[in-house]
C-alpha atoms as a PDB file:
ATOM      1  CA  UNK A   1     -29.637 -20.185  39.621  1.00  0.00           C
ATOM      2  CA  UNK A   2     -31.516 -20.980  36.747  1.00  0.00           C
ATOM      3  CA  UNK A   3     -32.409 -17.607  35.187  1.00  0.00           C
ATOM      4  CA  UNK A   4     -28.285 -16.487  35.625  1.00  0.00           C
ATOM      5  CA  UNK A   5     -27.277 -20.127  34.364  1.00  0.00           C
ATOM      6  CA  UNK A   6     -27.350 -18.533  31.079  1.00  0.00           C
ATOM      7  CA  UNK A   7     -25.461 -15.325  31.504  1.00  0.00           C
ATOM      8  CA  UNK A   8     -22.542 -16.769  32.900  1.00  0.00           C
ATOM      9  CA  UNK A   9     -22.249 -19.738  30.682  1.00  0.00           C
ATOM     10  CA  UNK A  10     -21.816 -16.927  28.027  1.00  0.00           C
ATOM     11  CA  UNK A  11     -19.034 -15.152  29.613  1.00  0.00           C
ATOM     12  CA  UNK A  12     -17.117 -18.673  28.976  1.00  0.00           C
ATOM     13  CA  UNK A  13     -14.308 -18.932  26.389  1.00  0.00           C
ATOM     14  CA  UNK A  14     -15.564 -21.266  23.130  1.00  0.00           C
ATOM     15  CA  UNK A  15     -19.119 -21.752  24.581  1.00  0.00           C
ATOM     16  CA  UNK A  16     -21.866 -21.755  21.712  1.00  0.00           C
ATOM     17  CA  UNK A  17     -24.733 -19.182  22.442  1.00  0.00           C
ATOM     18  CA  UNK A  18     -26.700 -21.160  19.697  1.00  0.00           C
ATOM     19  CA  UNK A  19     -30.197 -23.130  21.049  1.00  0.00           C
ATOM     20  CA  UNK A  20     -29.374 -26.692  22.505  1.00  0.00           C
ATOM     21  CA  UNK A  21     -31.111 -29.279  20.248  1.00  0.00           C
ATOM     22  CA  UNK A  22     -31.417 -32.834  21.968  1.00  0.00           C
ATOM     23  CA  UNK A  23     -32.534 -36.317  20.588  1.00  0.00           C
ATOM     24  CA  UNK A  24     -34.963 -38.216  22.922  1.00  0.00           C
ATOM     25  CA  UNK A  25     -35.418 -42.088  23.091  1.00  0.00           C
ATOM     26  CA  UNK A  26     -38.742 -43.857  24.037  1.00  0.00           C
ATOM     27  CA  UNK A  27     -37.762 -42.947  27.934  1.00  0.00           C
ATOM     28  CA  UNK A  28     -39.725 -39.967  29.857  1.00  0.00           C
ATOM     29  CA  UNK A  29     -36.801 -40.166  32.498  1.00  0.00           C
ATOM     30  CA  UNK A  30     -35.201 -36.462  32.186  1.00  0.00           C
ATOM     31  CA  UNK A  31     -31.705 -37.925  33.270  1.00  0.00           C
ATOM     32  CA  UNK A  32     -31.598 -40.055  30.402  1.00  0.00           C
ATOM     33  CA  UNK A  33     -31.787 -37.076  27.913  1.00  0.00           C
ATOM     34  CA  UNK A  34     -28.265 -36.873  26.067  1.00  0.00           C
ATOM     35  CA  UNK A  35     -27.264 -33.019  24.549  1.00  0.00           C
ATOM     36  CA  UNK A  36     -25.439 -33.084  21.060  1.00  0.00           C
ATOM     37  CA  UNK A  37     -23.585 -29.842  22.230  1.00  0.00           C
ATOM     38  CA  UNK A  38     -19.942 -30.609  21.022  1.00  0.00           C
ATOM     39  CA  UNK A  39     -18.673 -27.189  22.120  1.00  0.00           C
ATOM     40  CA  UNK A  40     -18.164 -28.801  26.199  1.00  0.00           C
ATOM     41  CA  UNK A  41     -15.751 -30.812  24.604  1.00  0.00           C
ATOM     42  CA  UNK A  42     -13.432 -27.737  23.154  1.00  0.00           C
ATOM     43  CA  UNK A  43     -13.361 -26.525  27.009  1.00  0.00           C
ATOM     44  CA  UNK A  44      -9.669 -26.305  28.456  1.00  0.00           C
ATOM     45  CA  UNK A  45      -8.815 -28.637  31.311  1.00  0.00           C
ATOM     46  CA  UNK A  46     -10.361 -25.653  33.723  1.00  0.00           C
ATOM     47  CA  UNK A  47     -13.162 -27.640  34.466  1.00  0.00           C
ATOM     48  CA  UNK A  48     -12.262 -27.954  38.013  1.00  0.00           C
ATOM     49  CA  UNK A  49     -12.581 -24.203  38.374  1.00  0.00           C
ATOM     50  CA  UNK A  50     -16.420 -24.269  36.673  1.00  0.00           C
ATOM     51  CA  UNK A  51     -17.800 -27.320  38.050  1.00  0.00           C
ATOM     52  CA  UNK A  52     -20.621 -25.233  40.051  1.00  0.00           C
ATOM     53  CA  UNK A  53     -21.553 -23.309  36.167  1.00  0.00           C
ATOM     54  CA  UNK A  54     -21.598 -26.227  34.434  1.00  0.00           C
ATOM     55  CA  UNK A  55     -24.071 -27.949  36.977  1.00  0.00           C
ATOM     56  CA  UNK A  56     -26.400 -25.021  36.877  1.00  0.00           C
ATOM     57  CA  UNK A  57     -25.757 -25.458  32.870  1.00  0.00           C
ATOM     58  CA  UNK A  58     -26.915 -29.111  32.926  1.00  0.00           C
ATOM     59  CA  UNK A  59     -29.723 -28.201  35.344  1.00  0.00           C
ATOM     60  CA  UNK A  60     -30.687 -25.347  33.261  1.00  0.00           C
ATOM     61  CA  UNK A  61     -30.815 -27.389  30.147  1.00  0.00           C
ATOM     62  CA  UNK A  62     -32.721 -30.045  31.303  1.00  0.00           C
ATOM     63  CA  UNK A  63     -35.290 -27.977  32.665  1.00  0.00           C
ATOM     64  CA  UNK A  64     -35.585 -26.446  28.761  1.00  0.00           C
ATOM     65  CA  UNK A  65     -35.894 -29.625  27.932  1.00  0.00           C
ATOM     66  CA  UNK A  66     -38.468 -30.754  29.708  1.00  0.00           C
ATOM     67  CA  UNK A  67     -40.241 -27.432  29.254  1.00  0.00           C
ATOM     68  CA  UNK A  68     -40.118 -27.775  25.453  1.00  0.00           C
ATOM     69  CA  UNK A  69     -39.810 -31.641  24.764  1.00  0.00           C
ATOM     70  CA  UNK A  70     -42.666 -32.078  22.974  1.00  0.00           C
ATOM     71  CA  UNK A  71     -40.975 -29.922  20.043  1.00  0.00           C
ATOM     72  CA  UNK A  72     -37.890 -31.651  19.583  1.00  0.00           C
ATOM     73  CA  UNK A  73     -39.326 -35.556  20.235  1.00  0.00           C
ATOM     74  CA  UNK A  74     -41.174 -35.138  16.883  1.00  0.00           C
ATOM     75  CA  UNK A  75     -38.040 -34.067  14.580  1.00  0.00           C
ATOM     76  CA  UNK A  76     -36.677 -36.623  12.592  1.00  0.00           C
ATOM     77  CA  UNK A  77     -34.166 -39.304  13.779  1.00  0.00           C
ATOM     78  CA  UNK A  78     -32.917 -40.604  10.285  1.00  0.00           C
ATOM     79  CA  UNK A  79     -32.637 -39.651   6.990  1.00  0.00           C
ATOM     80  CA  UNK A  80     -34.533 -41.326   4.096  1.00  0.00           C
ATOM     81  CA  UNK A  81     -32.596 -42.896   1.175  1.00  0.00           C
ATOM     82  CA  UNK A  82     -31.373 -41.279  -2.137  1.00  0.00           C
ATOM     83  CA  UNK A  83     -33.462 -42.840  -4.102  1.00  0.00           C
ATOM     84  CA  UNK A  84     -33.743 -40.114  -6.830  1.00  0.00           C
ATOM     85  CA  UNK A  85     -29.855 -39.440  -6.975  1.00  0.00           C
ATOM     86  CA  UNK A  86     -29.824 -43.446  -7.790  1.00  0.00           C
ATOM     87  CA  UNK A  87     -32.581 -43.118 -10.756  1.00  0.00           C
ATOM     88  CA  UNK A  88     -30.738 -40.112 -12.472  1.00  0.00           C
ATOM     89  CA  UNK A  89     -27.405 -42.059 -12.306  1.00  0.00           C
ATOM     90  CA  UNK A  90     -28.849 -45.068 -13.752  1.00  0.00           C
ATOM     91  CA  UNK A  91     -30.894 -43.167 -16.223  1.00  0.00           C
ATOM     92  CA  UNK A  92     -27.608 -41.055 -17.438  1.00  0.00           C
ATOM     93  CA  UNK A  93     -25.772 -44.776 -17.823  1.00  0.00           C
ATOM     94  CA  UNK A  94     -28.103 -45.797 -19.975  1.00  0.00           C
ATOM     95  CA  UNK A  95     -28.368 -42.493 -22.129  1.00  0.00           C
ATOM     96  CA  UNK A  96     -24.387 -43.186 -22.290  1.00  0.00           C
ATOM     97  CA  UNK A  97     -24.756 -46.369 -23.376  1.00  0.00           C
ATOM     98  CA  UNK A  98     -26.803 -45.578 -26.055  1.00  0.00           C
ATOM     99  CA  UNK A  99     -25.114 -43.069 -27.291  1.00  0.00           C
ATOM    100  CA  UNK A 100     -22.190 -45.320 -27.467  1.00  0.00           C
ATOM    101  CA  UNK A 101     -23.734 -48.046 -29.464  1.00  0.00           C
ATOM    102  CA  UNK A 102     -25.355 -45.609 -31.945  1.00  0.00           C
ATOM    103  CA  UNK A 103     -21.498 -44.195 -32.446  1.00  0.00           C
ATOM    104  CA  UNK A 104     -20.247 -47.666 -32.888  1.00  0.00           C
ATOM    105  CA  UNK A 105     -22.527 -48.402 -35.560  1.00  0.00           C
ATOM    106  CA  UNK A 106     -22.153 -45.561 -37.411  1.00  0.00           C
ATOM    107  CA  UNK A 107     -18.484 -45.797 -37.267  1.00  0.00           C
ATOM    108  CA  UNK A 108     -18.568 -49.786 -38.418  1.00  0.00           C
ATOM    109  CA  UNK A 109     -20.906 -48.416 -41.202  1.00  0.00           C
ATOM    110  CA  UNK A 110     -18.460 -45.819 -42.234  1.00  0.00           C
ATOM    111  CA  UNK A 111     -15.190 -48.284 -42.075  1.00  0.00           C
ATOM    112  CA  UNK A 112     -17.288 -50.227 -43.930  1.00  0.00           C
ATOM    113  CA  UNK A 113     -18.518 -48.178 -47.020  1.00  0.00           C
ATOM    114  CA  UNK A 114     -14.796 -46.893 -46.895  1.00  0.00           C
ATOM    115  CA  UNK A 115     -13.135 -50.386 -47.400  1.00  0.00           C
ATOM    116  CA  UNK A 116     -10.627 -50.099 -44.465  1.00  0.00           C
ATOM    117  CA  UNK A 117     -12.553 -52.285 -42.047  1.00  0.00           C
ATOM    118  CA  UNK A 118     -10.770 -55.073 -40.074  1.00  0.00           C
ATOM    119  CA  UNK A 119     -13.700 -57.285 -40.748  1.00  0.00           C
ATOM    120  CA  UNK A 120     -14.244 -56.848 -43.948  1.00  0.00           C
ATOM    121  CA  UNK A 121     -13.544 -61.030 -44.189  1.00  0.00           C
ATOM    122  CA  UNK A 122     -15.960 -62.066 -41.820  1.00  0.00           C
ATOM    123  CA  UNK A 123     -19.118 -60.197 -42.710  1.00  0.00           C
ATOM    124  CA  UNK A 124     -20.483 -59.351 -46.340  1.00  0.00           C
ATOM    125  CA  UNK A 125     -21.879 -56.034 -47.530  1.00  0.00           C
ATOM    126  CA  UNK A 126     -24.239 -55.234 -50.227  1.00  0.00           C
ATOM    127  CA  UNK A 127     -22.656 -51.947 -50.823  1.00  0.00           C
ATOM    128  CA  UNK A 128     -18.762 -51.805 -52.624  1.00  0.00           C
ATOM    129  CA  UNK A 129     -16.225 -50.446 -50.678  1.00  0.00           C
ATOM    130  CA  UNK A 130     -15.140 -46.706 -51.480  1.00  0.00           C
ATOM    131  CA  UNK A 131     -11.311 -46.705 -51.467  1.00  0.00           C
ATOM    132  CA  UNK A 132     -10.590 -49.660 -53.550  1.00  0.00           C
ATOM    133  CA  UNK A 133     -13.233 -48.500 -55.920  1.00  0.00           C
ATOM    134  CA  UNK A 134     -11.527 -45.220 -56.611  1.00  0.00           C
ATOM    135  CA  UNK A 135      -7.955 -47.382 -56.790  1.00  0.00           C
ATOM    136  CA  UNK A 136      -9.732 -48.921 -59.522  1.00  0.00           C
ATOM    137  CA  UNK A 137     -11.240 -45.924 -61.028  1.00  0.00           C
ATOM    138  CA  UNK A 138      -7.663 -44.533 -61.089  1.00  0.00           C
ATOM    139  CA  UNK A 139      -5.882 -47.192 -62.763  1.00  0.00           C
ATOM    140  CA  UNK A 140      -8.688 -47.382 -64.792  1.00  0.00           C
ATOM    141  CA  UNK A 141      -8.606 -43.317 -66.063  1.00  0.00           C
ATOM    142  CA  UNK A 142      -4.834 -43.774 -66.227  1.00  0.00           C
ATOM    143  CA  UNK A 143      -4.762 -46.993 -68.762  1.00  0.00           C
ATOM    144  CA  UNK A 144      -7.465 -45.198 -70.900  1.00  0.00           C
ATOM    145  CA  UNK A 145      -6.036 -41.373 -70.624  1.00  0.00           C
ATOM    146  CA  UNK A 146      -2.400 -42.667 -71.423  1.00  0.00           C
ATOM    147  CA  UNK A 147      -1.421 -42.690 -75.137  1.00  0.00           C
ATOM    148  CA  UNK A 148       0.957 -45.452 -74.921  1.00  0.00           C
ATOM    149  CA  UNK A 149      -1.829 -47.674 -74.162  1.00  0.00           C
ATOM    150  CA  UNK A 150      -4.440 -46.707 -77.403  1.00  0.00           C
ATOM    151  CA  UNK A 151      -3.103 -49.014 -79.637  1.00  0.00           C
ATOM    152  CA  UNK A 152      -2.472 -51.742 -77.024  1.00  0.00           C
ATOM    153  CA  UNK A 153      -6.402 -50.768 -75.661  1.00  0.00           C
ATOM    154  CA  UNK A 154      -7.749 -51.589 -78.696  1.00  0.00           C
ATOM    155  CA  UNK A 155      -6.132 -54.572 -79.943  1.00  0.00           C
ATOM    156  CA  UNK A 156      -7.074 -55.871 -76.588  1.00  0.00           C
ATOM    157  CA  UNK A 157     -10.942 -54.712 -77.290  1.00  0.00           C
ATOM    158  CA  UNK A 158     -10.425 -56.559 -80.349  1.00  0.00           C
ATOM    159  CA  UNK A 159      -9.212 -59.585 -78.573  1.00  0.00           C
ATOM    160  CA  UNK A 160     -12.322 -59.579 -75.787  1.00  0.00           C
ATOM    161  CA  UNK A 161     -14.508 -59.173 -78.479  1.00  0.00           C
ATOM    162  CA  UNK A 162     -13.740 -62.453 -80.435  1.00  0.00           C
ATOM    163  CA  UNK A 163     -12.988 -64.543 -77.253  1.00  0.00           C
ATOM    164  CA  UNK A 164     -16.906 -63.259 -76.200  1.00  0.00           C
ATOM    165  CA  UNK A 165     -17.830 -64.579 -79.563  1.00  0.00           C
ATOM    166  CA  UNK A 166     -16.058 -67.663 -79.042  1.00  0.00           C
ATOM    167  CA  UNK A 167     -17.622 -68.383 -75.797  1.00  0.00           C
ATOM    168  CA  UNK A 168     -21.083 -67.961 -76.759  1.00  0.00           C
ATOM    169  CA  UNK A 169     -20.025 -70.269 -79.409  1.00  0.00           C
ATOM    170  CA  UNK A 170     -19.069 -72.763 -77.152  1.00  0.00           C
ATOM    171  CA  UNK A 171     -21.919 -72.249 -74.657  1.00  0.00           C
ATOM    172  CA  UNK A 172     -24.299 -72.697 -77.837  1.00  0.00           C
ATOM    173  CA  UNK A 173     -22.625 -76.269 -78.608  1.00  0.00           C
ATOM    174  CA  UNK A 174     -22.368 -76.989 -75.198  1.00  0.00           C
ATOM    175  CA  UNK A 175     -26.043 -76.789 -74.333  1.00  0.00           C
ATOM    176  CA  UNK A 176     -26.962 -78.505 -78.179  1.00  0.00           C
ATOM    177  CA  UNK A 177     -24.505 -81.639 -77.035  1.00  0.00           C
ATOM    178  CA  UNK A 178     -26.450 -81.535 -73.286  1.00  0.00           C
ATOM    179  CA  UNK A 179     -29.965 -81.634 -75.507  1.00  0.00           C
ATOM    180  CA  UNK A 180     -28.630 -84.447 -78.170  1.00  0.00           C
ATOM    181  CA  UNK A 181     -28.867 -83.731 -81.355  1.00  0.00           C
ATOM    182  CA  UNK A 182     -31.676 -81.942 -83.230  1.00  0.00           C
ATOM    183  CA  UNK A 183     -34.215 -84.214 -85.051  1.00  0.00           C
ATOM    184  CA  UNK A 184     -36.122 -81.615 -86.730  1.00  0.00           C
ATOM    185  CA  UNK A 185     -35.796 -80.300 -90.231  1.00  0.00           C
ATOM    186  CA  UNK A 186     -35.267 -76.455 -88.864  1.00  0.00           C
ATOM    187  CA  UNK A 187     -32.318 -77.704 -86.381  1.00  0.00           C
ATOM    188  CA  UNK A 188     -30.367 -79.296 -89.645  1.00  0.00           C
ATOM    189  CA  UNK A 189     -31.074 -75.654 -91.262  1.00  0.00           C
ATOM    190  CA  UNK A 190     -29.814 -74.108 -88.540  1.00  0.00           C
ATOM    191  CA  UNK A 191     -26.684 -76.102 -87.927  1.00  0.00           C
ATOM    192  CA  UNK A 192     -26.029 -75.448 -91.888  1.00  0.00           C
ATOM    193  CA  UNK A 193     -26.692 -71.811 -91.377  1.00  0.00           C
ATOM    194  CA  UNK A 194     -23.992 -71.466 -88.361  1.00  0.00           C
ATOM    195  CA  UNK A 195     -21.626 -74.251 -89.953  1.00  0.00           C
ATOM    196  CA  UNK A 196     -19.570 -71.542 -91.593  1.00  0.00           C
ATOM    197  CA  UNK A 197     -19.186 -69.817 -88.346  1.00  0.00           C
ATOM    198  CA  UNK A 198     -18.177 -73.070 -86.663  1.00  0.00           C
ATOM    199  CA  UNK A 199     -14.469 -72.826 -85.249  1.00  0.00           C
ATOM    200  CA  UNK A 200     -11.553 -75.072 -86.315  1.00  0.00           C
ATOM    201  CA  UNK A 201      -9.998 -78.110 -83.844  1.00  0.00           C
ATOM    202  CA  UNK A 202      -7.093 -75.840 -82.813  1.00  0.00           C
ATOM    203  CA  UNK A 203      -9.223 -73.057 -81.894  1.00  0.00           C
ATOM    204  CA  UNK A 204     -11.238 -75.275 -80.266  1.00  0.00           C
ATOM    205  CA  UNK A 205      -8.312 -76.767 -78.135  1.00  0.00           C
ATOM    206  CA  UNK A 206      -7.543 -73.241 -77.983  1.00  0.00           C
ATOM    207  CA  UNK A 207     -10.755 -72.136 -76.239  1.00  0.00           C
ATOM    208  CA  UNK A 208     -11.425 -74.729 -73.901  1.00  0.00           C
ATOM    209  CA  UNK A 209      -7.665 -74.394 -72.197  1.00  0.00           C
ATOM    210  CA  UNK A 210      -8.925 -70.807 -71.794  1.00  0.00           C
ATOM    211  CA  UNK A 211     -11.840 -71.604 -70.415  1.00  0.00           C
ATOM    212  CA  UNK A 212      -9.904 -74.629 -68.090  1.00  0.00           C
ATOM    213  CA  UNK A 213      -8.157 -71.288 -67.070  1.00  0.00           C
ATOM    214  CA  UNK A 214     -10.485 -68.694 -66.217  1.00  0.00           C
ATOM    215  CA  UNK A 215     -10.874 -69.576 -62.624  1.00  0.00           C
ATOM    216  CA  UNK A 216      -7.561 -68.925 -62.180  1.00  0.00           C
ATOM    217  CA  UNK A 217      -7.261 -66.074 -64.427  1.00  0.00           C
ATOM    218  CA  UNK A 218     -10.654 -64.388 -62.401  1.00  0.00           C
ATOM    219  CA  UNK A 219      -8.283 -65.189 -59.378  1.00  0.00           C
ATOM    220  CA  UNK A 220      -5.882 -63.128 -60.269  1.00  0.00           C
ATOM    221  CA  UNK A 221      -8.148 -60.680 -61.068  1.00  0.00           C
ATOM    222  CA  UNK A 222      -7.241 -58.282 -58.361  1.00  0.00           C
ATOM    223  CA  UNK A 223      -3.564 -58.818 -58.856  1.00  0.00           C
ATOM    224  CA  UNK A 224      -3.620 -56.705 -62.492  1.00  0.00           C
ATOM    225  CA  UNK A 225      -3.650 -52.915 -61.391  1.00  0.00           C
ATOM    226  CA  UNK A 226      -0.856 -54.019 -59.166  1.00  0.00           C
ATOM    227  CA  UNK A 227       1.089 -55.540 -62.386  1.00  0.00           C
ATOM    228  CA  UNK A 228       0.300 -53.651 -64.899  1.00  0.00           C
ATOM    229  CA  UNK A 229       2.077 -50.390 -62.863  1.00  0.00           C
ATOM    230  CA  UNK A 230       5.078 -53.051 -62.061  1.00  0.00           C
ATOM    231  CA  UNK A 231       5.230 -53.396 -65.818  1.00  0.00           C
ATOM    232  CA  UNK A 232       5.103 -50.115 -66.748  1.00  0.00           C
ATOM    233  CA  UNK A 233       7.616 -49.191 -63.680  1.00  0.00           C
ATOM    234  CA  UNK A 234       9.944 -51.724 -65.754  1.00  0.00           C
ATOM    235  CA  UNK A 235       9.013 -50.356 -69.291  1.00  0.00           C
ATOM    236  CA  UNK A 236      10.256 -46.894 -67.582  1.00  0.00           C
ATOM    237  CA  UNK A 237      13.416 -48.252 -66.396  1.00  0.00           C
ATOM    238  CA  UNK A 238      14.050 -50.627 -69.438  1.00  0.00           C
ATOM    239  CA  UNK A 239      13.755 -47.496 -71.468  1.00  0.00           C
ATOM    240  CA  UNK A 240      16.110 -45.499 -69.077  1.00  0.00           C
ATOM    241  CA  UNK A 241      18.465 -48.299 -69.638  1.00  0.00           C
ATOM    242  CA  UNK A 242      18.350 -47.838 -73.101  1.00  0.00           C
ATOM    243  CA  UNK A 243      19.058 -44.369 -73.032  1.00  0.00           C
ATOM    244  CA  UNK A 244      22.063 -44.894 -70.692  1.00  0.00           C
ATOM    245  CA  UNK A 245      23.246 -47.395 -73.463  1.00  0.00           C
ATOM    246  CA  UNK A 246      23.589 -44.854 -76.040  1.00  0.00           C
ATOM    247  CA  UNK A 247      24.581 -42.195 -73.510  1.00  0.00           C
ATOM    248  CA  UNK A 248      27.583 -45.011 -72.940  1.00  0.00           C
ATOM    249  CA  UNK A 249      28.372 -45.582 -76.067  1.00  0.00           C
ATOM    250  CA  UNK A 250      28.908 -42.040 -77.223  1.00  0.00           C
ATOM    251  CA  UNK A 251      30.662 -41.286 -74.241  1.00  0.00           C
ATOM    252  CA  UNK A 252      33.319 -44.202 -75.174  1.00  0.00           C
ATOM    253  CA  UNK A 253      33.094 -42.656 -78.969  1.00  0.00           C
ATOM    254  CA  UNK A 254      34.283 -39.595 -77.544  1.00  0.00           C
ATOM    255  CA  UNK A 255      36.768 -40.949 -74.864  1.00  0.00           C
ATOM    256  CA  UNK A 256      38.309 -42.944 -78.191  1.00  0.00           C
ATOM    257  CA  UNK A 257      38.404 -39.752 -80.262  1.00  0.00           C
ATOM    258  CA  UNK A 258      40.412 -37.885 -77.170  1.00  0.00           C
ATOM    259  CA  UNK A 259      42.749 -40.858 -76.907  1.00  0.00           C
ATOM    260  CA  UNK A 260      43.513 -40.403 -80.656  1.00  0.00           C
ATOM    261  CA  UNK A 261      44.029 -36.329 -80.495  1.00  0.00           C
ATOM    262  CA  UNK A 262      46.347 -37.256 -77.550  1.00  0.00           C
ATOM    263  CA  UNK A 263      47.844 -39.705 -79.619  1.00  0.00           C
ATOM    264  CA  UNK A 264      48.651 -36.861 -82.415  1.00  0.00           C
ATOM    265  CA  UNK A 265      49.274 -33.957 -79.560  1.00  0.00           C
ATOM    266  CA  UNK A 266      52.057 -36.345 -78.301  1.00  0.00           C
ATOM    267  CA  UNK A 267      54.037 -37.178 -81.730  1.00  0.00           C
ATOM    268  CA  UNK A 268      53.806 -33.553 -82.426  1.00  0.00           C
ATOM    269  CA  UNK A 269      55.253 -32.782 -78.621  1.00  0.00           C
ATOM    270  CA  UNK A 270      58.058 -35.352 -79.643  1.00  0.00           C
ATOM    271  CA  UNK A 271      59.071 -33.620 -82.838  1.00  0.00           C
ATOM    272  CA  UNK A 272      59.292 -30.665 -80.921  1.00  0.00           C
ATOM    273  CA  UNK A 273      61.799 -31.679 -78.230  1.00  0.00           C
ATOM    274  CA  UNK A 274      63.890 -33.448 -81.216  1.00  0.00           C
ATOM    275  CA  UNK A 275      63.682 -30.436 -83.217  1.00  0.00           C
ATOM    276  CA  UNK A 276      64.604 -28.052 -79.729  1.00  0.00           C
ATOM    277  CA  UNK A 277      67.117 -30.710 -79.044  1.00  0.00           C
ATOM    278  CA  UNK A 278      69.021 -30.310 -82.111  1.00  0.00           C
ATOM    279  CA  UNK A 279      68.545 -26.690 -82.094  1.00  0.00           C
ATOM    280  CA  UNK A 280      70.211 -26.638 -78.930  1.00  0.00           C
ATOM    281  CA  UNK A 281      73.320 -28.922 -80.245  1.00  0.00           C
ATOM    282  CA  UNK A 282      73.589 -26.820 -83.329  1.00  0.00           C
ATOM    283  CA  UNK A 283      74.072 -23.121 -81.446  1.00  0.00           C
ATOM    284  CA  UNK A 284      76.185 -25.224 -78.759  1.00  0.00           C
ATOM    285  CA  UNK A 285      78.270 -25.450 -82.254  1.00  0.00           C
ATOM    286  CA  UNK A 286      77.869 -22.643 -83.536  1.00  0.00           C
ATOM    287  CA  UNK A 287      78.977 -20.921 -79.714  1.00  0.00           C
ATOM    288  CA  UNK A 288      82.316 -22.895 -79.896  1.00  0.00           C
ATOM    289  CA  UNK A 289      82.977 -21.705 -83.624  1.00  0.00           C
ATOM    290  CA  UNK A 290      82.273 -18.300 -82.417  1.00  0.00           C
ATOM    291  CA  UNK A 291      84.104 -18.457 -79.703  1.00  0.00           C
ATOM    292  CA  UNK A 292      87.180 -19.146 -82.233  1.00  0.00           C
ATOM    293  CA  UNK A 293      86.800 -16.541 -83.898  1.00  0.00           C
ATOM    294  CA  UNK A 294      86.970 -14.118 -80.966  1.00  0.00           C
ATOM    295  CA  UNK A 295      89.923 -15.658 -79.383  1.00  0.00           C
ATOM    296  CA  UNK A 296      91.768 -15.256 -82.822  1.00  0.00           C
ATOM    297  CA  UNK A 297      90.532 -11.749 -82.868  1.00  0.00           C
ATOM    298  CA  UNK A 298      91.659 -10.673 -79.549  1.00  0.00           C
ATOM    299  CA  UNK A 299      95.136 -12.137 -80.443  1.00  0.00           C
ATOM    300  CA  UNK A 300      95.068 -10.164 -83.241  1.00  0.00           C
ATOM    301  CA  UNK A 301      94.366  -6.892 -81.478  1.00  0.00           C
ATOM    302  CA  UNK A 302      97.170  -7.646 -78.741  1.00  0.00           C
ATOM    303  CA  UNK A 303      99.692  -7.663 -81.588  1.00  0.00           C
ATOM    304  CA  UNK A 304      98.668  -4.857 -82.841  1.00  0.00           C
ATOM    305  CA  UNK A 305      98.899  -2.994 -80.021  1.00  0.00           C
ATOM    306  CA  UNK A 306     102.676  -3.784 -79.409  1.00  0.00           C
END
């Protein structure tokens, strides 16, 4: 039975031809030997009919077993851990990582030298800031390249120039009153050489509210490109204005003219009708005197013809 077990288990429907592999415990007991075959479990419910195969089948198999056990006891019974799958992953993370803090940092650096970063308040660079440098630069170029401006430009230069003057002025007698006064022969020669330079009271009172005021005026510092285009926005449309004001006025001139031609067209248009009216009364006249005459004349012709 055991050399035809095989031929007639493989005339059966769904029944694997493939070599039985079994897992053994510790036990040398042949009817504790378990088969992994999962085909006997696709097998119709015509079991009853094949009970005698499938005992020569388990017979047969054992004896396989048992013939070749030594073959199958050593394989394997579990599989060791993916430890290398675990290292890659962790070493990609930490390549990710990386290369997400080194983009970070460039991109803060960049916001940064641009002038459009949203912490611009809390931290403090040693480089200036791109885009409101070129604002600068362009308000700048435009205040210099603009003709309107020359004459304005240099009485300003003008202006800076004496007020720099004036400060280093005051810084001079500032620092001499912190010293006391010179006691030395050179000091009175000096103080008779820059007497004539000296300022008066008023432009002393002058110069010291301007100083009292330069905090506020560096304050405001920023505030000027913005102004200065407000102002010259308004010196556009003041201008405009100005135009539109004579454009006005003419157009009144003009409107006052036509009112006075209209004036003359309609006294003439009056004359007229009087002049047609009394035309009209005159031939109305003239038609009835006519008419007179024609009556008379047909009376004249009727007697005539009697």
């Amino acid at each position: 039975m055991t050399t035809e077990g095989p031929h007639k288990l493989a005339q059966l429907p769904g029944y694997d031809t493939a070599p039985d592999v079994y897992e053994t415990g510790d036990a040398t007991d042949g009817d504790t030997t378990t088969s992994t075959q999962q085909t006997h479990s696709q097998v119709p419910s015509e079991a009853s009919d094949t009970s005698e195969e499938e005992d020569d089948a388990e017979s047969y198999g054992r004896k396989g077993h048992r013939r070749n056990g030594s073959i199958f006891h050593d394989a394997p019974t579990t599989v060791p851990p993916a430890s290398a799958g675990a290292d890659q992953e962790d070493i990609t993370n930490e390549q990710t990582l990386s290369r997400v803090s080194a983009f970070d940092s460039r991109l803060a650096a960049l916001e940064s030298a641009l002038g459009i970063s949203a912490l611009d308040n809390l931290t403090e660079s040693q480089a200036t800031p791109i885009l409101p440098s070129l604002t600068l630069l362009d308000h700048q170029l435009a205040s210099l390249t603009s003709a309107t401006n020359l004459s304005s430009l240099e009485q300003i230069s003008s202006r800076i120039q004496k007020l720099k003057l004036e400060a280093q002025t005051l810084a001079h007698l500032q620092q001499q009153s912190a010293n006391g006064k010179p006691s030395s022969s050179h000091a009175e020669d000096d103080e008779d050489e820059e007497a004539p330079t000296l300022l008066t009271s008023e432009d002393m009172t002058r110069l010291q509210s301007l100083y009292t005021l330069l905090p506020t005026l560096q304050s405001l510092s920023p505030t000027v490109p913005a102004l200065m285009t407000r102002l010259r926005s308004l010196r556009t449309l003041h201008t405009t204005a100005a135009n539109a004001s004579a454009d006005l006025e003419s157009l009144e001139q003009r409107q006052a003219e036509m009112d006075q031609e209209l004036k003359m067209w309609r006294e003439g248009l009056e004359k007229v009708e009087e002049a047609v009216k009394n035309a009209d009364e005159a031939n109305g006249r003239n038609g009835s005197t006519v008419r007179g005459w024609v009556d008379d004349l047909e009376k004249r012709v009727k007697a005539l013809g009697r």
